[in-house]
Protein backbone atom coordinates (compact mmCIF):
# COMPACT_ATOMS: atom_id res chain seq x y z
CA UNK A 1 0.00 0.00 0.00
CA UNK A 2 1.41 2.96 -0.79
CA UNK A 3 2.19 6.84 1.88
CA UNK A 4 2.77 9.61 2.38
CA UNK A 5 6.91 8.55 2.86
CA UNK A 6 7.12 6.99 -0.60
CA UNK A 7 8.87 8.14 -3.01
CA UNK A 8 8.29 7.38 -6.69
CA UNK A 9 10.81 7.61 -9.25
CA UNK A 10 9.98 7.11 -13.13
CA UNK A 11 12.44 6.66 -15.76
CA UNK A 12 11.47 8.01 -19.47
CA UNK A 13 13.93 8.80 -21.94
CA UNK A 14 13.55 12.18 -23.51
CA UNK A 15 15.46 12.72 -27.10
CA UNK A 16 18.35 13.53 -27.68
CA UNK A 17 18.92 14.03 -23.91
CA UNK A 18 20.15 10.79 -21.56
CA UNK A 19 17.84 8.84 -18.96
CA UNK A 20 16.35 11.33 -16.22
CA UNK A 21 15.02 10.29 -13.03
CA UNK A 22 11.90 12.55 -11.91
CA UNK A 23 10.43 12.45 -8.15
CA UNK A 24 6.65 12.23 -8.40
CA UNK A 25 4.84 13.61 -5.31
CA UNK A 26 3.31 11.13 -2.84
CA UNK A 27 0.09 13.25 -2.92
CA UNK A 28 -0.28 12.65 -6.65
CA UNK A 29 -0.02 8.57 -6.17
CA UNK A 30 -3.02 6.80 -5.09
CA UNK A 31 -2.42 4.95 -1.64
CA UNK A 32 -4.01 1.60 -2.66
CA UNK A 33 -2.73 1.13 -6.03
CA UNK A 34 0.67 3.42 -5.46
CA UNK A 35 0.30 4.70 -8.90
CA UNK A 36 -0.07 8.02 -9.99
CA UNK A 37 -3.55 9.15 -10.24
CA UNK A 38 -5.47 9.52 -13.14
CA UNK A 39 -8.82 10.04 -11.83
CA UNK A 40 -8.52 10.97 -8.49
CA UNK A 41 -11.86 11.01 -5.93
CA UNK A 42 -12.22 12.49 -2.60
CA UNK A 43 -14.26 10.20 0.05
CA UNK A 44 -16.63 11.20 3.11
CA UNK A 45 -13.36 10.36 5.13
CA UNK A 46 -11.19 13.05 3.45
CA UNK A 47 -8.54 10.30 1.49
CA UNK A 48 -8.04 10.66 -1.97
CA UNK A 49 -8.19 7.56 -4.19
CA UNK A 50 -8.00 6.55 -7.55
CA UNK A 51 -11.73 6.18 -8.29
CA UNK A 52 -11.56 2.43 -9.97
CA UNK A 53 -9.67 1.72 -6.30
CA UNK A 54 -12.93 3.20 -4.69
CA UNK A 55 -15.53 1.41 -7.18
CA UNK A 56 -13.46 -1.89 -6.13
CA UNK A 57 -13.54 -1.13 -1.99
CA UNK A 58 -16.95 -0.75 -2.49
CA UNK A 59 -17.46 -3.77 -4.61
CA UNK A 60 -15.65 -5.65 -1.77
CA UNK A 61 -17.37 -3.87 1.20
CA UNK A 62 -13.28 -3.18 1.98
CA UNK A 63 -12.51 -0.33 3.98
CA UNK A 64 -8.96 0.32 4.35
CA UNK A 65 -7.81 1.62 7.23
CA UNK A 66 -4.76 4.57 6.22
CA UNK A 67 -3.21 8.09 8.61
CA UNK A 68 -5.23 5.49 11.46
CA UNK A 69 -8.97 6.00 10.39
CA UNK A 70 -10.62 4.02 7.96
CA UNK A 71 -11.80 5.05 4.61
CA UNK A 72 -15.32 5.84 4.83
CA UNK A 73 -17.03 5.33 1.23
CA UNK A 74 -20.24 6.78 1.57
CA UNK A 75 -19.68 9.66 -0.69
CA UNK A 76 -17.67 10.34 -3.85
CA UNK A 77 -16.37 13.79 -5.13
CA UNK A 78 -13.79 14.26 -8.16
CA UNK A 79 -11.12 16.22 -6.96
CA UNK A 80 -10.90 17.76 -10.06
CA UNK A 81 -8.34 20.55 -9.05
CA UNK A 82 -5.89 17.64 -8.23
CA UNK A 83 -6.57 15.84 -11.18
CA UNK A 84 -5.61 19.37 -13.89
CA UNK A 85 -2.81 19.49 -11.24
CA UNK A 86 -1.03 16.21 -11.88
CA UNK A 87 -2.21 16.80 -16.33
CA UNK A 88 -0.03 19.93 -15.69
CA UNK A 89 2.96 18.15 -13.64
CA UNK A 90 3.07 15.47 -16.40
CA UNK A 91 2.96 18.28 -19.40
CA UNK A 92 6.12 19.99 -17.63
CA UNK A 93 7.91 16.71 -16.97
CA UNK A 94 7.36 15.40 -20.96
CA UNK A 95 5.02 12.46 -19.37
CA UNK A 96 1.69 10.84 -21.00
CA UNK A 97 -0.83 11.69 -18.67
CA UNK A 98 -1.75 8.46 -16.22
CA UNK A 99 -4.63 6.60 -17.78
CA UNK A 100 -7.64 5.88 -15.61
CA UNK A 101 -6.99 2.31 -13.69
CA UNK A 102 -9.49 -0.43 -14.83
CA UNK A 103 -12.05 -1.73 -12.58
CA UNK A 104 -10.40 -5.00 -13.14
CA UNK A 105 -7.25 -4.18 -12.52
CA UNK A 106 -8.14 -2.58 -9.33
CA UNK A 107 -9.89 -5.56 -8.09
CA UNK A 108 -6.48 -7.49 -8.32
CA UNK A 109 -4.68 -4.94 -6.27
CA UNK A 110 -7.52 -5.00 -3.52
CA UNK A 111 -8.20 -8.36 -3.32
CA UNK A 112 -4.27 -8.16 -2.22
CA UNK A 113 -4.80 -6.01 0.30
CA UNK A 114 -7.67 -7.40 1.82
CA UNK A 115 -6.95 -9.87 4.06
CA UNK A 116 -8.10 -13.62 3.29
CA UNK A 117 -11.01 -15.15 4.02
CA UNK A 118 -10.74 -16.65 7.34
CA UNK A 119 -10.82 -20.26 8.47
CA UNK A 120 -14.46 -20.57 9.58
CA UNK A 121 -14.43 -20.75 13.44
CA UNK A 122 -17.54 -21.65 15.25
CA UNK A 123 -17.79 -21.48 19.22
CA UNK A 124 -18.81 -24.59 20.67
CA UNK A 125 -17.02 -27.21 23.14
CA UNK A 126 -16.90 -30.10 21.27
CA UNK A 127 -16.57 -33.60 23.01
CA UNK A 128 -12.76 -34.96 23.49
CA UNK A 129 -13.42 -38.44 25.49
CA UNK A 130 -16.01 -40.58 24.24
CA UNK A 131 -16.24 -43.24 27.82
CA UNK A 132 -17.79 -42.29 31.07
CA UNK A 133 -14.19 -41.57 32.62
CA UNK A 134 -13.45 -38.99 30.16
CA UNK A 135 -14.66 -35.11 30.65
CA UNK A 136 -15.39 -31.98 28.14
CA UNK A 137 -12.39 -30.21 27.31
CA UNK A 138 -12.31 -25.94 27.76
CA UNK A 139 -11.86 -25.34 23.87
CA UNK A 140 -10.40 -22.20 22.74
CA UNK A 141 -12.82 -19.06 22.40
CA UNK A 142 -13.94 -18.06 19.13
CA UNK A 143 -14.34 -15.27 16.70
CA UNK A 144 -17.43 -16.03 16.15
CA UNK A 145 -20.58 -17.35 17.33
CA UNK A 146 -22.78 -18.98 14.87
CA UNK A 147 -25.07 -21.65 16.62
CA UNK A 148 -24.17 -24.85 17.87
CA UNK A 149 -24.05 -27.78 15.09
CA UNK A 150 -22.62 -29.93 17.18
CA UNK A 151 -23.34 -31.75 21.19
CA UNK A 152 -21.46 -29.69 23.76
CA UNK A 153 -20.74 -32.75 25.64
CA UNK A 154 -19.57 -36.07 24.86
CA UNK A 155 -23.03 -38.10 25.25
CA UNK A 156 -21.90 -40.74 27.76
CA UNK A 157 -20.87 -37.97 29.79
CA UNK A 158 -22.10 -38.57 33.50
CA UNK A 159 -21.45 -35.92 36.30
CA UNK A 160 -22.47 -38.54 39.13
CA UNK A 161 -20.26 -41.34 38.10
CA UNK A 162 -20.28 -44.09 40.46
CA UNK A 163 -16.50 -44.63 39.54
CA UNK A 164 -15.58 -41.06 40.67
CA UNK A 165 -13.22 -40.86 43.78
CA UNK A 166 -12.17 -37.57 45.90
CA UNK A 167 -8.40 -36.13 45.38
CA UNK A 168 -7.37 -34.70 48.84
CA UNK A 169 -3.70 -33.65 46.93
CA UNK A 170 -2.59 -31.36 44.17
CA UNK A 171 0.51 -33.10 43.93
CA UNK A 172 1.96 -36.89 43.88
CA UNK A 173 5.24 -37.53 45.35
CA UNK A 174 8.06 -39.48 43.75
CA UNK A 175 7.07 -42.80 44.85
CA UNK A 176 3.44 -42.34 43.84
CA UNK A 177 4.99 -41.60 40.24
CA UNK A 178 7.38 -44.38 40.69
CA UNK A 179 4.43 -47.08 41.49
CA UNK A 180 2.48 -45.74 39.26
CA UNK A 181 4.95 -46.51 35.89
CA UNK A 182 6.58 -49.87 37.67
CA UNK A 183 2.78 -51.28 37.67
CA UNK A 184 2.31 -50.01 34.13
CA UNK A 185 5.49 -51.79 32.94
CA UNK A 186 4.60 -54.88 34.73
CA UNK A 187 4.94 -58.35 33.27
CA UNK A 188 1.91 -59.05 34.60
CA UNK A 189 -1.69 -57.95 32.93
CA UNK A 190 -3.83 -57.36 36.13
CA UNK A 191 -1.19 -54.85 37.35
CA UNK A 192 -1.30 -52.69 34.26
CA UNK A 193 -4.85 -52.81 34.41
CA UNK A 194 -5.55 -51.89 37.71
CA UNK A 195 -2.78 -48.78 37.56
CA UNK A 196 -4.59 -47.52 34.16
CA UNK A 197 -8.17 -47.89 35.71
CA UNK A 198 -6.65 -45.64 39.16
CA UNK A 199 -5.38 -43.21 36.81
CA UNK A 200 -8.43 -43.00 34.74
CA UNK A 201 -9.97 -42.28 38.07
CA UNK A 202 -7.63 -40.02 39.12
CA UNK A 203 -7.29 -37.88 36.19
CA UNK A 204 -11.09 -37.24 35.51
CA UNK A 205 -11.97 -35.95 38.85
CA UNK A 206 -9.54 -32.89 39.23
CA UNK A 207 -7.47 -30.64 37.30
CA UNK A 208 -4.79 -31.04 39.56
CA UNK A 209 -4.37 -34.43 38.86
CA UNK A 210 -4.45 -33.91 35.60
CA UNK A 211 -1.27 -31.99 35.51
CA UNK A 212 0.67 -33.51 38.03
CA UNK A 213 0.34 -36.88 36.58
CA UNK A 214 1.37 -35.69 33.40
CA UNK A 215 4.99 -36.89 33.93
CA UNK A 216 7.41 -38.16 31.06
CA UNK A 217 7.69 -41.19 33.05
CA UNK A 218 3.80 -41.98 32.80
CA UNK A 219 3.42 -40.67 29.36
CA UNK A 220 6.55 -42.90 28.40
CA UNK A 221 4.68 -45.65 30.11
CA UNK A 222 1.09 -44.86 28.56
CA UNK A 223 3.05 -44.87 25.56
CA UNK A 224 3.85 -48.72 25.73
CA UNK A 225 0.35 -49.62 26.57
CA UNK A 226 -1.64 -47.78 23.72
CA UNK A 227 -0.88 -50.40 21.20
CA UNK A 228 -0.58 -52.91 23.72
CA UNK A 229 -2.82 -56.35 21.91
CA UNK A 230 -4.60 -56.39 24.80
CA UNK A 231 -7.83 -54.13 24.48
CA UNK A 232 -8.55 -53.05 27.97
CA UNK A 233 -5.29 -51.68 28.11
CA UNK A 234 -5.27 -49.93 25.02
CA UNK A 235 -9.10 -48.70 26.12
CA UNK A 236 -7.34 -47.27 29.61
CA UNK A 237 -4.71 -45.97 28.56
CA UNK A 238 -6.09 -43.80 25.80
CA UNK A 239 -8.62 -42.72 27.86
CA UNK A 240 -6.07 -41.69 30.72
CA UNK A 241 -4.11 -39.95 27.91
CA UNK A 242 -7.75 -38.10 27.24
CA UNK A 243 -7.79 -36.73 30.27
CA UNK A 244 -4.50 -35.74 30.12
CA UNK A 245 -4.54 -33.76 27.25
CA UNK A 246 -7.55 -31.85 28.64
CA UNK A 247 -5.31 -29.52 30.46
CA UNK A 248 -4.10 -26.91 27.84
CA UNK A 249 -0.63 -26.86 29.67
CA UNK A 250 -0.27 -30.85 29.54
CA UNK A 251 -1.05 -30.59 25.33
CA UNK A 252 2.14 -29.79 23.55
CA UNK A 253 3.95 -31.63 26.16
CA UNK A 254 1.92 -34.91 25.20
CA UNK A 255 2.80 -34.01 21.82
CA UNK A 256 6.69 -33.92 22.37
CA UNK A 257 6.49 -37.31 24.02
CA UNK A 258 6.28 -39.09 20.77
CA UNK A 259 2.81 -40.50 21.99
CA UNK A 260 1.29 -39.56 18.14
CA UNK A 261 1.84 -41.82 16.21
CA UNK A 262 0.63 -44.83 18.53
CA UNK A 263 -2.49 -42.68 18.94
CA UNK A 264 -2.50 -42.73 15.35
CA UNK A 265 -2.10 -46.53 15.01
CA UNK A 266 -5.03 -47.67 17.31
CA UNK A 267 -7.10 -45.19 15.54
CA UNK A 268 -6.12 -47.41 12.44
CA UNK A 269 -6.20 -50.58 14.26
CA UNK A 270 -8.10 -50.67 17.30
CA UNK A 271 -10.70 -51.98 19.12
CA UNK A 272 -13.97 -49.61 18.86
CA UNK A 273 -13.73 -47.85 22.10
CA UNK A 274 -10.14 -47.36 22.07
CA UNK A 275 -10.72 -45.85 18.21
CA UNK A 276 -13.22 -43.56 20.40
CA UNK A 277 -10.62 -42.52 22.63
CA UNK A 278 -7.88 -42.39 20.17
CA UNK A 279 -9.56 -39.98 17.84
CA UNK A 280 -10.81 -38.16 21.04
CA UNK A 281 -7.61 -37.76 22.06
CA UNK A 282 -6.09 -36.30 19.07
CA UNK A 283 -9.16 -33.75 18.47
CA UNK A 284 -8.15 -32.50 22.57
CA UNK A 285 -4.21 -31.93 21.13
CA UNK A 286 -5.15 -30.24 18.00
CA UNK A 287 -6.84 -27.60 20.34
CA UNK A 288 -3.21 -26.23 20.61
CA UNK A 289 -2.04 -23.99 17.91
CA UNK A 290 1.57 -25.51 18.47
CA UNK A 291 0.69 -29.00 18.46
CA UNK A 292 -1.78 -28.18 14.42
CA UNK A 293 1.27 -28.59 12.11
CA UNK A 294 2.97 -31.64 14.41
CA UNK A 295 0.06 -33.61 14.36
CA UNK A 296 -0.34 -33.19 10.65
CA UNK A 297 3.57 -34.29 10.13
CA UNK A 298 3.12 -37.07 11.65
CA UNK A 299 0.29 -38.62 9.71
CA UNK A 300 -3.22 -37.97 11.62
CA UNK A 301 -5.24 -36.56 8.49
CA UNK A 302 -5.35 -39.71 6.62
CA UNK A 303 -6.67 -42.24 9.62
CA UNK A 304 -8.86 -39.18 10.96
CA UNK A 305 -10.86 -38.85 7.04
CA UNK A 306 -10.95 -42.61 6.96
CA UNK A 307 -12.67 -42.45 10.60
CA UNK A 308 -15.45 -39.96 9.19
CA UNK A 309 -16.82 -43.43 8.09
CA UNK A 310 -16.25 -45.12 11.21
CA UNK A 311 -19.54 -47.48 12.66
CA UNK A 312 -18.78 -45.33 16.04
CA UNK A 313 -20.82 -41.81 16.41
CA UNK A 314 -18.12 -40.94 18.98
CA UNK A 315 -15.09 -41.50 16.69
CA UNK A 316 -16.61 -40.01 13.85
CA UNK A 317 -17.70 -36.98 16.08
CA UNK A 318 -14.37 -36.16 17.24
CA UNK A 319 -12.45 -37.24 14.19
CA UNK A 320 -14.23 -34.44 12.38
CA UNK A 321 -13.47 -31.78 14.71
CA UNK A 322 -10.02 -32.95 15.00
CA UNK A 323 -9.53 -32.34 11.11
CA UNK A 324 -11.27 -28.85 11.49
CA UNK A 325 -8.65 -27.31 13.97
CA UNK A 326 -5.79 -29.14 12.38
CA UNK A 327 -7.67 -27.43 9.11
CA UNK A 328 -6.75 -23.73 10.33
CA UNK A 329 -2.93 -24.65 9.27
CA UNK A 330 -2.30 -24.04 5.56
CA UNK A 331 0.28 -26.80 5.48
CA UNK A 332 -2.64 -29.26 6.34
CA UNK A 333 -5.07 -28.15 4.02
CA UNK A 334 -2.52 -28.74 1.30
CA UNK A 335 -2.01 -32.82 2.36
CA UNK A 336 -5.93 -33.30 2.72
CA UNK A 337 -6.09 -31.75 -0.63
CA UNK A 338 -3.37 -34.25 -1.91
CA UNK A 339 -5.28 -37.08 -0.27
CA UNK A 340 -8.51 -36.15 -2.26
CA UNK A 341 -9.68 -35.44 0.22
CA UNK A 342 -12.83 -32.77 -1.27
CA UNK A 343 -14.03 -35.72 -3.51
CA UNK A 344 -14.43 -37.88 -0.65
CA UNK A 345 -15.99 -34.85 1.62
CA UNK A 346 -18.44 -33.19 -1.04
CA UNK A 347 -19.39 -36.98 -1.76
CA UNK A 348 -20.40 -37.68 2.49
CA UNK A 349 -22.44 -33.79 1.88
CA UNK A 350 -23.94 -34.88 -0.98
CA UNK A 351 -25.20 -38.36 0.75
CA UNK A 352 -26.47 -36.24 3.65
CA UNK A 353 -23.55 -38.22 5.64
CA UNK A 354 -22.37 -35.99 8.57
CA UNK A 355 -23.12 -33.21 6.32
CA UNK A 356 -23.30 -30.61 9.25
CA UNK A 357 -19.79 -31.53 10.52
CA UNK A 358 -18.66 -32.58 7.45
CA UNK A 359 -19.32 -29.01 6.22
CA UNK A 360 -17.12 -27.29 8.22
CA UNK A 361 -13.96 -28.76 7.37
CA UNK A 362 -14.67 -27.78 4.40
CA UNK A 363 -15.16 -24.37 5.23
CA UNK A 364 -11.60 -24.64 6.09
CA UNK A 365 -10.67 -26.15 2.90
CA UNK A 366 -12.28 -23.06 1.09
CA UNK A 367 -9.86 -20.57 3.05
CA UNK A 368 -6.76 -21.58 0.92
CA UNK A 369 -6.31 -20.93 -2.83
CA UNK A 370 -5.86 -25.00 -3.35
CA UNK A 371 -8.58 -25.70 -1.25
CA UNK A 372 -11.22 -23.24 -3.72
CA UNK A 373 -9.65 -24.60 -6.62
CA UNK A 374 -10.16 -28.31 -6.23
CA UNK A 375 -13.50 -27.71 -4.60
CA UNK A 376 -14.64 -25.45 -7.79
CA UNK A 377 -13.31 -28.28 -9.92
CA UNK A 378 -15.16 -30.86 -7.55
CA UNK A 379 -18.99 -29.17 -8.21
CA UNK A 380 -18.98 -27.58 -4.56
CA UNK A 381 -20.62 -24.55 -6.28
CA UNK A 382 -23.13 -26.59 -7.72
CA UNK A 383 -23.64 -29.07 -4.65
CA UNK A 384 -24.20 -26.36 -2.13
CA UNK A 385 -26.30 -23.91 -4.30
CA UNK A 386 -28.71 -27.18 -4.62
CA UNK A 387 -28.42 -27.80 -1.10
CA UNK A 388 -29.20 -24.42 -0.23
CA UNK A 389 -32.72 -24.43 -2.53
CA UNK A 390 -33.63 -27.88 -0.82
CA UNK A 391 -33.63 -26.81 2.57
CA UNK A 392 -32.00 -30.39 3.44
CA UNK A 393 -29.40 -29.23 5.57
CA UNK A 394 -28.10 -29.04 9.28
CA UNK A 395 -26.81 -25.40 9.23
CA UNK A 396 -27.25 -23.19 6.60
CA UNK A 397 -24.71 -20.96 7.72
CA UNK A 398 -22.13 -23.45 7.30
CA UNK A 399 -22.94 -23.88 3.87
CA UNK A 400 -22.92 -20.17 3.12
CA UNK A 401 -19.49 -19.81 5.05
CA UNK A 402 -18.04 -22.58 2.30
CA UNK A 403 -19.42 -20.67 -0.52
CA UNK A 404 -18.56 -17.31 0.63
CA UNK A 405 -14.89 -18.72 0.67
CA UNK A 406 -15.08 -19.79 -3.04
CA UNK A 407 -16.32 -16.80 -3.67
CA UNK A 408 -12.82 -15.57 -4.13
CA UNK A 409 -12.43 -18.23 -6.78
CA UNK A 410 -12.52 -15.29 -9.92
CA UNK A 411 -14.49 -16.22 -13.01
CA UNK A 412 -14.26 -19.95 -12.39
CA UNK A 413 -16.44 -19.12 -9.67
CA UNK A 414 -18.74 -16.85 -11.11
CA UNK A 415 -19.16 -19.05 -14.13
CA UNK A 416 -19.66 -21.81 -12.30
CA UNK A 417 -22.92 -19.73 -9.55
CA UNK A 418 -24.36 -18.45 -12.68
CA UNK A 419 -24.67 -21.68 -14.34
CA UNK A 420 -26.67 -23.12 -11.25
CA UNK A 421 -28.34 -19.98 -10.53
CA UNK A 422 -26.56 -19.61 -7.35
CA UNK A 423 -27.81 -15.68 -7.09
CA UNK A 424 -31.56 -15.87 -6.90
CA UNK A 425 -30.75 -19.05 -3.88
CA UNK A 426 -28.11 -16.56 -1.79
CA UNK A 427 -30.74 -13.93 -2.40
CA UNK A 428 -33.26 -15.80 -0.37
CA UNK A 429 -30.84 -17.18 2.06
CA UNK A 430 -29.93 -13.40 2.75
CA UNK A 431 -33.62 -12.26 2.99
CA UNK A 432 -33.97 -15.12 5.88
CA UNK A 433 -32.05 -13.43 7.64
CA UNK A 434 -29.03 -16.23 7.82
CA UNK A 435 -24.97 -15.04 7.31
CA UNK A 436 -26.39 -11.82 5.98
CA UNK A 437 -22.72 -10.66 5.70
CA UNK A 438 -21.21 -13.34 3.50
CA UNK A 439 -24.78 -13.56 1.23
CA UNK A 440 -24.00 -9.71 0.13
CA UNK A 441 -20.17 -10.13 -0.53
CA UNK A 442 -21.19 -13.42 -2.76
CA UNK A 443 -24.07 -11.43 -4.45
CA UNK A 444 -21.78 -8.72 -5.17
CA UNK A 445 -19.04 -11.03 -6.62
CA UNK A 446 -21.78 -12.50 -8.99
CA UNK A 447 -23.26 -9.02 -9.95
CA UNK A 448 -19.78 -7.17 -10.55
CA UNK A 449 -19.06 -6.44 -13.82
CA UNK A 450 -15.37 -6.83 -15.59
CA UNK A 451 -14.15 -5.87 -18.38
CA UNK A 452 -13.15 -9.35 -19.69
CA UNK A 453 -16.56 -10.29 -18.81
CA UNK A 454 -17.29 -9.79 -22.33
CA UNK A 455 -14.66 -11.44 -23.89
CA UNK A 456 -14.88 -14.79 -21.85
CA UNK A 457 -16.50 -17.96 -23.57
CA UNK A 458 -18.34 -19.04 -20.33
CA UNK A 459 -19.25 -22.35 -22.04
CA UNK A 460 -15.78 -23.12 -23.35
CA UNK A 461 -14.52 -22.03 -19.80
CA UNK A 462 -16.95 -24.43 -17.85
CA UNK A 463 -16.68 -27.20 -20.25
CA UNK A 464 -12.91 -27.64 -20.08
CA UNK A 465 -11.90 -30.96 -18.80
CA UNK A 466 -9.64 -32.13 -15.75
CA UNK A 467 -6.26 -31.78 -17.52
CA UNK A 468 -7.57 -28.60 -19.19
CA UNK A 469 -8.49 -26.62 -15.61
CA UNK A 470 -4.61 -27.75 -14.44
CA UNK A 471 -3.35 -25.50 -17.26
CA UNK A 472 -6.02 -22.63 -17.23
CA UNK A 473 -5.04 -19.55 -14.64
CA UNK A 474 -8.04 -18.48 -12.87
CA UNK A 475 -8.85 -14.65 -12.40
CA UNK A 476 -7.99 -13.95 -8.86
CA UNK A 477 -7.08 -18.10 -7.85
CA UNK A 478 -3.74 -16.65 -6.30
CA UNK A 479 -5.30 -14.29 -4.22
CA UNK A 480 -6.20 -15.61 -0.81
């Protein structure tokens, strides 16, 4: 963006005399585009813009913020005195006169200075334990607060357990550590058992315990027992290391342990309540923005979209709300996107298959540049406009979110919403009353005129095939 410090220097050869440099005033350059004004407009705010720039902020609902006070758009006045000012600068210099910036070449240079669309971030608790000695985690607060799509509690959640004992201490002393991993690492079955099940105990009745068991002597032990062939062991253990992980100081250190990827193997492999706990256990770590990219490393997105399918509510519960925090890291959007992942999601939408949950990753998905173009290449557009019409889903906010964040797909998108009528659907979604916000920014991305508009074969560009979209650059597709 360019100031009031700048400094532009142009270069233009004037015959028979060498190169000159000449110093163009920073009031004569526009401070969105940084180029020297051809048109210039004064807004309510008192900034002075190239006009395109203005027509584009508008377009956007974008209001830059510049001298600390954003730019208020609500009115529009040539500043024609500046304008026969800068005419008269170039004439003196021997420059052309700047031509007026195109409205489509202004949308490129906001849609860079506008930040991208946001991951999608809804405020609920979500379940991170799916047996009765497991608890609700304290998630994160949110941006936003759309309403909830999901339970707020994992459903065998019980308050009263029977199995719930009183914690006089905050602490445990050496030897209570020291019993405590020798029983774990016991030869014989019954031991193990019986330390996991006091630990399970232990863990889900105070905080305290929670972080004072959280030793790298019992996570190395836990660690030996999560894959153990034995399920009540792997069952226990998980479930300890679900507790565990409930205390946001406890999560990056579980992460360091190297307890992952046998999380991520009896999530593969194991029995149906350990799977529960397993993917449970991983949704409760990816709470931690330090633990998003880690977890991803190390392999969790593939087991965690195979689990969306999983015969277990639970573990398909928490499995999808593991992949939508790991989601809000770029690096992870990219390997779900090399998994095919969007096929495989738009397909469970389309089947009505955890379409609520299901939705939101996607929303996530739709944040990135990859994520919009494999999704417009996928029929997302399509799929949620008709989904939209029907009425046939959870949240229709959710849906809106995903299609507000192809929105910034360019003409790929807009071909693609006109051909399903997307605008006379996000019209009535906006008169209900639902994601008002992001049903006028789509509307005005479908309504906004370009230039090229008129020059673009809409049928030749929707009817190109798979290896044809790899080699056609979409208006806008690097703009995030």
């Amino acid at each position: 963006m360019g100031s009031g410090k700048q400094r532009w220097k142009i270069s233009f050869h004037k015959s028979p005399s060498p190169l000159k440099q000449v110093q163009i005033p920073a009031e004569f350059l526009c401070p969105l585009s940084g180029n020297l004004m051809a048109d210039p407009v004064i807004v309510a705010s008192g900034h002075t813009f190239e006009r395109s720039c203005v027509h584009a902020c508008v377009s956007f609902s974008f209001h830059p913020t510049l001298t600390g006070a954003a730019a208020d758009f609500s009115a529009i006045i040539p500043n024609l005195a500046l304008r026969s000012t800068i005419v008269n600068w170039c004439l003196l210099h021997r420059l052309d006169p700047p031509k007026p910036l195109s409205f489509h070449s202004a949308e490129k240079i906001i849609r860079q200075l506008m930040p991208p669309p946001p991951p999608v971030e809804f405020n609920r608790t979500p379940s991170a334990g799916s047996s009765e000695e497991s608890v609700t985690p304290r998630s994160a607060p949110s941006r936003t607060p759309p309403p909830l799509l999901l339970t707020t509690r994992p459903s065998c959640y019980s308050s009263s357990s029977s199995c719930d004992i009183e914690i006089t201490s905050s602490s445990i002393s050496l030897e209570e550590e020291e019993s405590y991993s020798r029983k774990m690492k016991s030869s014989e079955i019954h031991e193990q058992e019986e330390a996991l099940i006091s630990l399970r105990k232990l863990t889900r009745t105070r905080e305290e315990s929670r972080a004072c068991f959280c030793t790298p002597r019992i996570l190395s032990s836990l660690k030996s027992l999560i894959t153990s062939r034995y399920s009540n062991l792997q069952v226990n253990a998980a479930a300890v290391l679900v507790n565990l992980s409930l205390e946001n100081q406890n999560k990056v250190k579980i992460v360091r342990s190297g307890i992952v990827p046998p999380l991520i193997d009896l999530l593969r492999g194991g029995c149906v309540e350990a799977q529960d706990h397993a993917a449970g256990a991983i949704f409760s770590l990816s709470l931690d923005d330090q633990n998003k990219t880690a977890i991803g490393v190390l392999g969790a997105l593939p087991p965690l979209l195979h689990a969306l399918r999983s015969d277990s509510e639970r573990t398909r519960h928490d499995s999808a709300l593991a992949l939508y925090h790991l989601l809000l890291v770029q690096s992870n959007r990219v390997k779900m996107i090399k998994l095919g992942a969007v096929q495989i999601l738009l397909g469970m939408v389309k089947s009505g298959h955890m379409s609520g949950r299901v939705m939101l990753v996607l929303c996530n998905l739709a944040a990135s540049a990859e994520g919009r173009a494999a999704m417009l290449d996928g029929g997302a557009v399509e799929c949620f406009v008709r989904l939209l019409r029907s009425g046939e889903l959870e949240s229709e906010e959710s849906c809106v979110a995903a299609l507000y964040g192809l929105s910034y797909g360019g003409l790929r998108f807009k071909g693609l919403a006109k051909e399903c009528g997307a605008e006379e659907v996000v019209e009535g979604v906006e008169k209900r009353g639902v994601a008002r916000e992001k049903c006028r920014r789509i509307l005005e991305v479908l309504r906004e005129k370009h230039e090229e508009d008129e020059d673009v074969n809409w049928e030749e560009l929707l009817g190109f095939n798979q290896d044809d979209l790899t080699k056609y650059t979409l208006t806008g597709s690097s703009s995030s």
